[in-house]
PDB file of N, CA and C in Angstrom:
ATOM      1  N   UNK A   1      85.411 120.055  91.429  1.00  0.00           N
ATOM      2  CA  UNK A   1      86.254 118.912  91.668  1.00  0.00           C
ATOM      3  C   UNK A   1      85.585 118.015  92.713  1.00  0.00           C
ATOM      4  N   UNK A   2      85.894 116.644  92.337  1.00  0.00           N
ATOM      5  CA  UNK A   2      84.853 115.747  93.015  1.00  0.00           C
ATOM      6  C   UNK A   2      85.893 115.714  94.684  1.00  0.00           C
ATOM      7  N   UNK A   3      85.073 115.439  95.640  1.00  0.00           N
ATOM      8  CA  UNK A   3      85.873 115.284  96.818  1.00  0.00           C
ATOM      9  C   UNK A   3      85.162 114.585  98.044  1.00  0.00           C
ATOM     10  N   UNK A   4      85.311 113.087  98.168  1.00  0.00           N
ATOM     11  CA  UNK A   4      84.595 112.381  99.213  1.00  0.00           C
ATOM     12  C   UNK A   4      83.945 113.762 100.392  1.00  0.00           C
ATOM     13  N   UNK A   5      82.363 113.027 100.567  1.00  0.00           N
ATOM     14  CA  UNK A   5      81.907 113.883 101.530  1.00  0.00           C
ATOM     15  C   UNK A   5      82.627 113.178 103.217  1.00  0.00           C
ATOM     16  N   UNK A   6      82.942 111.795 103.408  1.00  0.00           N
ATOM     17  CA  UNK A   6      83.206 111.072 104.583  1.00  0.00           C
ATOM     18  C   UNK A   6      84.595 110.566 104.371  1.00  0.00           C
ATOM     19  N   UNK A   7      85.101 110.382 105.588  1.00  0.00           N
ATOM     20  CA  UNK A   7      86.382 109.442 105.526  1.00  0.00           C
ATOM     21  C   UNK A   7      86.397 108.240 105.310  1.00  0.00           C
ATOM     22  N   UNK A   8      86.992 107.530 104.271  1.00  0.00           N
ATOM     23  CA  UNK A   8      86.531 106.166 103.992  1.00  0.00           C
ATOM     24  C   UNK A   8      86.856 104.930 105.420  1.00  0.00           C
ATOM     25  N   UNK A   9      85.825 104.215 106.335  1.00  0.00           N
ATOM     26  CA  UNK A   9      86.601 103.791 106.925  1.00  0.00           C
ATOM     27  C   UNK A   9      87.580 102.954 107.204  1.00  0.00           C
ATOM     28  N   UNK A  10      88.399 102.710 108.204  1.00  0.00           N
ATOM     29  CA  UNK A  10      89.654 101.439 108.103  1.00  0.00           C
ATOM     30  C   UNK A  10      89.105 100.470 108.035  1.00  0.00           C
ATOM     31  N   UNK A  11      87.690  99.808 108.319  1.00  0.00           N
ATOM     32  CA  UNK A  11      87.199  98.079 107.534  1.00  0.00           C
ATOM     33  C   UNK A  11      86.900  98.262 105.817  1.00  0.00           C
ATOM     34  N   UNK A  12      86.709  99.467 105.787  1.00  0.00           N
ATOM     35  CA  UNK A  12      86.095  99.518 104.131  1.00  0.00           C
ATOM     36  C   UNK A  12      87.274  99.085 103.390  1.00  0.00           C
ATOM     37  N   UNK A  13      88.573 100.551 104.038  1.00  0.00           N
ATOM     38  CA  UNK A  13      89.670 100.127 103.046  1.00  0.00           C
ATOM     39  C   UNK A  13      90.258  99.203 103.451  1.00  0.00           C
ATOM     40  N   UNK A  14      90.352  98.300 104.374  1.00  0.00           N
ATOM     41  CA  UNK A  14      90.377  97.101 104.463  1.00  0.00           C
ATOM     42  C   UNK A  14      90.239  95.926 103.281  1.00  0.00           C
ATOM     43  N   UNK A  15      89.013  95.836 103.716  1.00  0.00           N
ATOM     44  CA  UNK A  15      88.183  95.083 102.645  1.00  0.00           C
ATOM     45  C   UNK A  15      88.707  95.316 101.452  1.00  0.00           C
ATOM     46  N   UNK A  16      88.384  96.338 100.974  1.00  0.00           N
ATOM     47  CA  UNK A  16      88.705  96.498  98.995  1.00  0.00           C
ATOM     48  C   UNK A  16      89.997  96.092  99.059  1.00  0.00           C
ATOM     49  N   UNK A  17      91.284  96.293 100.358  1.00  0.00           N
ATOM     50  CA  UNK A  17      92.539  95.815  99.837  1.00  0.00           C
ATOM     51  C   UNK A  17      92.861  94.327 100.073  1.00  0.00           C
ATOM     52  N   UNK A  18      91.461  93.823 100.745  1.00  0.00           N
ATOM     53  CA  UNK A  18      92.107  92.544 100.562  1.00  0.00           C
ATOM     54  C   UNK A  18      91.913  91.734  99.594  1.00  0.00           C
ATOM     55  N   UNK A  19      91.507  92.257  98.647  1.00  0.00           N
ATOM     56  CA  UNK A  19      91.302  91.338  97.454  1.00  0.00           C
ATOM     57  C   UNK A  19      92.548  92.165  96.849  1.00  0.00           C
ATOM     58  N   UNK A  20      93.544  92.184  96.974  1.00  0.00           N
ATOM     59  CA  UNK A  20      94.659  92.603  95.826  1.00  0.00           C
ATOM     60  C   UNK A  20      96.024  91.641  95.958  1.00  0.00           C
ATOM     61  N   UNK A  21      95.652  90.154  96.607  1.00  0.00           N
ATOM     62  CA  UNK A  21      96.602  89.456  96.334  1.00  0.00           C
ATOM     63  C   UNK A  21      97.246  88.951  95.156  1.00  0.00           C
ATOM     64  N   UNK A  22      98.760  88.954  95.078  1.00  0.00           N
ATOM     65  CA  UNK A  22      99.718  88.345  94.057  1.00  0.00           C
ATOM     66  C   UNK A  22      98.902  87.026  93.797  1.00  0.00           C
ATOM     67  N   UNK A  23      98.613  87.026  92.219  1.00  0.00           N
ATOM     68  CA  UNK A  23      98.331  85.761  91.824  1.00  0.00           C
ATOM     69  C   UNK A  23      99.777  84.488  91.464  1.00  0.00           C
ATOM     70  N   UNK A  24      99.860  83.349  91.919  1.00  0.00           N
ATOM     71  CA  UNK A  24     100.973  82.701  91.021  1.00  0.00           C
ATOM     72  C   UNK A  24     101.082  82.646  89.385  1.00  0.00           C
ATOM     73  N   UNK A  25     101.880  82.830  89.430  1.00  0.00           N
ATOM     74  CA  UNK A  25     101.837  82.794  87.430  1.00  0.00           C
ATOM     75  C   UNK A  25     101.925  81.082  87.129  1.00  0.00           C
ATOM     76  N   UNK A  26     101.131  81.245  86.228  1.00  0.00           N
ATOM     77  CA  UNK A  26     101.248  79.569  85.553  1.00  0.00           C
ATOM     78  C   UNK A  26     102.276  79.100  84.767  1.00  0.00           C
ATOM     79  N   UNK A  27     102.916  77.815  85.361  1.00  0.00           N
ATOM     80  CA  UNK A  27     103.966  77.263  84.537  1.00  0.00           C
ATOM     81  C   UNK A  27     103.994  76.298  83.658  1.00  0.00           C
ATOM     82  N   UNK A  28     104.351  75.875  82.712  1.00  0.00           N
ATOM     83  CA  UNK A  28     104.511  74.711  82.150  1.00  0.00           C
ATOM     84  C   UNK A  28     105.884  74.389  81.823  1.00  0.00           C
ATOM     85  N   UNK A  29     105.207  72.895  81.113  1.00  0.00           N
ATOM     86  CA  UNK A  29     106.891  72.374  80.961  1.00  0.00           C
ATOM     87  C   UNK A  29     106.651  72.240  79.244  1.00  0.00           C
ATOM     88  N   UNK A  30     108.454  72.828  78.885  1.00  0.00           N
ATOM     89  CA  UNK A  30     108.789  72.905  77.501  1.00  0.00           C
ATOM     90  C   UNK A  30     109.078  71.523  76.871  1.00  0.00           C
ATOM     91  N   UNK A  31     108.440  71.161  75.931  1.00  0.00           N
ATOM     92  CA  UNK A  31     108.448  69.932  74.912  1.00  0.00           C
ATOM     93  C   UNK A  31     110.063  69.552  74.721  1.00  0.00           C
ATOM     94  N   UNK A  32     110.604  70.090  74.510  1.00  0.00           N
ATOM     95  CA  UNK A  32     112.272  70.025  74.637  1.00  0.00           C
ATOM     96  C   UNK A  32     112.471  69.285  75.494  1.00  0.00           C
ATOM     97  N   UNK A  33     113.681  68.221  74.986  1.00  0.00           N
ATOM     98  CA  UNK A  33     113.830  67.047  75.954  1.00  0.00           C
ATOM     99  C   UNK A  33     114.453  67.466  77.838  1.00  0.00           C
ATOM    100  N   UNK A  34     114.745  69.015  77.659  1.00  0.00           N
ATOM    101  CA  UNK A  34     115.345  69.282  78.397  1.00  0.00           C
ATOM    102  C   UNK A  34     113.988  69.754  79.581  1.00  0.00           C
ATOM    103  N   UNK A  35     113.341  70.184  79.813  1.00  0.00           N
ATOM    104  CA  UNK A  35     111.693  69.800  80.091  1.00  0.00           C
ATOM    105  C   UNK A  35     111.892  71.180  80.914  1.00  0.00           C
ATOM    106  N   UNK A  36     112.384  72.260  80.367  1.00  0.00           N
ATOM    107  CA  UNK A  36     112.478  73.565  81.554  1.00  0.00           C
ATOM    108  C   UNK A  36     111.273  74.129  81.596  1.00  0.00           C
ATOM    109  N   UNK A  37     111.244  75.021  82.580  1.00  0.00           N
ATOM    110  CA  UNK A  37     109.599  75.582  82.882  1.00  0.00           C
ATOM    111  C   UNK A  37     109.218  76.650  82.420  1.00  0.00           C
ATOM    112  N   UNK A  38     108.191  77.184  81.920  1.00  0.00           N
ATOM    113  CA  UNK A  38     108.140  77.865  80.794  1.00  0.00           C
ATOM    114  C   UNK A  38     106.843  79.114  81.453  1.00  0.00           C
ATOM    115  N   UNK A  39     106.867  79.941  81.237  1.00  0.00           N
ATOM    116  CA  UNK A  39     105.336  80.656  81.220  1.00  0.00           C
ATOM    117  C   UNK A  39     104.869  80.653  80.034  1.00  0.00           C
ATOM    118  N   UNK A  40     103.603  80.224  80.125  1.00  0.00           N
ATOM    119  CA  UNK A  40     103.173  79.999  78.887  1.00  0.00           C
ATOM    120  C   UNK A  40     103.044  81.490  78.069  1.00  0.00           C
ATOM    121  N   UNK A  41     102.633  81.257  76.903  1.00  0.00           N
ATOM    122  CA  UNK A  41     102.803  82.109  75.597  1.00  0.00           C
ATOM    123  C   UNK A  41     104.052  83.080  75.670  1.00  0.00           C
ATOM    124  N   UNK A  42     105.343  81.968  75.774  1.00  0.00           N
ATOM    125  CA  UNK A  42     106.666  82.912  76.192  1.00  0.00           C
ATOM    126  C   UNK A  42     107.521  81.702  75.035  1.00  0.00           C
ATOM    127  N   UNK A  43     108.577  82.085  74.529  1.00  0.00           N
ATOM    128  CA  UNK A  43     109.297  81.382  73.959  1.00  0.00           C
ATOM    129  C   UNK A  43     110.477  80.987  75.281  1.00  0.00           C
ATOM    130  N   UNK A  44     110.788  79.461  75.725  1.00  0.00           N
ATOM    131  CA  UNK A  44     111.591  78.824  75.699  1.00  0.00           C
ATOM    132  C   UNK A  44     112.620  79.446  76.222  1.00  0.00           C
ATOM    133  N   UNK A  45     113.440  79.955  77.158  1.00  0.00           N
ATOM    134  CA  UNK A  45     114.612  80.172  77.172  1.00  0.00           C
ATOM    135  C   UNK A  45     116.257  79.601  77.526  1.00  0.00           C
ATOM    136  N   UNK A  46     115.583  78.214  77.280  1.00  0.00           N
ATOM    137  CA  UNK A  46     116.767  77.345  77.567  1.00  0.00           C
ATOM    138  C   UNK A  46     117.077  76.437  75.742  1.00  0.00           C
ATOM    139  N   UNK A  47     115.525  76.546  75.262  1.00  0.00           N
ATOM    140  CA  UNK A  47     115.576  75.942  73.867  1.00  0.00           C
ATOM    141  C   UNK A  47     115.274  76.981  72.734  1.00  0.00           C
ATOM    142  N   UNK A  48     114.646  77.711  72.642  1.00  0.00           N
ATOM    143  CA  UNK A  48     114.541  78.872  71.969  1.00  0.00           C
ATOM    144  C   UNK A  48     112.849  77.777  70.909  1.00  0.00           C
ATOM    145  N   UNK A  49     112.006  77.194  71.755  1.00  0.00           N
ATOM    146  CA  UNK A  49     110.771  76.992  71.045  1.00  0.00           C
ATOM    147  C   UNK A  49     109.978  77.689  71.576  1.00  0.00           C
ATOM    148  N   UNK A  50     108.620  77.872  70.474  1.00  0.00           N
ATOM    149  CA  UNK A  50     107.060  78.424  70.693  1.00  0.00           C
ATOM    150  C   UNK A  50     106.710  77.609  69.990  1.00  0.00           C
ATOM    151  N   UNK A  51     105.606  76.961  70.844  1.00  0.00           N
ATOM    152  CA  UNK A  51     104.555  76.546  70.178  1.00  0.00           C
ATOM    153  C   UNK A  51     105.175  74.960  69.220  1.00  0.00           C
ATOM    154  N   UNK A  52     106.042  74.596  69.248  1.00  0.00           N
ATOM    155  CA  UNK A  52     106.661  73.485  68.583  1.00  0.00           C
ATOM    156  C   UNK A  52     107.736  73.423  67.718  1.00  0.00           C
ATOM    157  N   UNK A  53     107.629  74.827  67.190  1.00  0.00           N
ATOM    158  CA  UNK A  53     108.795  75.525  66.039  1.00  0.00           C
ATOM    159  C   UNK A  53     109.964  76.669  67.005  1.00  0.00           C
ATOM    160  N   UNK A  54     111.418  76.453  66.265  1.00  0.00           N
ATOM    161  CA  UNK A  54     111.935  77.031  66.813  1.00  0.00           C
ATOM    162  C   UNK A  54     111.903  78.818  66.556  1.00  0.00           C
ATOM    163  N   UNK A  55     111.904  79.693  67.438  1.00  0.00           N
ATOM    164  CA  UNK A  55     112.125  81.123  67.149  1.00  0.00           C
ATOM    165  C   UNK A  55     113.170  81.635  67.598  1.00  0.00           C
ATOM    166  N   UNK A  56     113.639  81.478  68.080  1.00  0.00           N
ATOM    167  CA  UNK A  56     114.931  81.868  69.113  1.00  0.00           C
ATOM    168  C   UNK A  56     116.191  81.225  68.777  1.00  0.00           C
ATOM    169  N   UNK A  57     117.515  81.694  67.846  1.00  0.00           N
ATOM    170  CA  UNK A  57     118.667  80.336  68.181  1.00  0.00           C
ATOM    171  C   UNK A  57     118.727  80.687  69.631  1.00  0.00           C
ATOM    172  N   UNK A  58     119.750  79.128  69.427  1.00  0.00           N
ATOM    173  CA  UNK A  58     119.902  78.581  70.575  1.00  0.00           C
ATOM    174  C   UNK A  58     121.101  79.104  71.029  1.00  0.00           C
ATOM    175  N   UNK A  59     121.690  79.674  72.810  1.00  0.00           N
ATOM    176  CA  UNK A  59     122.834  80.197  73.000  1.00  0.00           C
ATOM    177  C   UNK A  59     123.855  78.748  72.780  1.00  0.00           C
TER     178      UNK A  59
END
């Protein structure tokens, strides 16, 4: 069984954790006159569109 020969130190694990920031997710706005914000490749949840066509009725 594999088992570090050293203790990793507190700048190392530092370092590697600082690259693990939350990215923002990208938004757009839905073609629907109602212009809600959308993540893209998501259907609509105020209009029930993808992509231009509806998939979703509408509540």
């Amino acid at each position: 069984m594999a088992v570090p020969k050293r203790r990793t130190s507190r700048s190392n694990t530092r370092h590697r954790r600082a690259r693990w920031k939350a990215s923002v997710p990208a938004i757009v706005r839905c073609p629907c006159p109602r212009q809600e914000a959308v993540v893209p490749h998501r259907a609509c949840t105020a209009c029930g569109l993808y992509k231009g066509r509806q998939v979703v009725d509408e509540p």
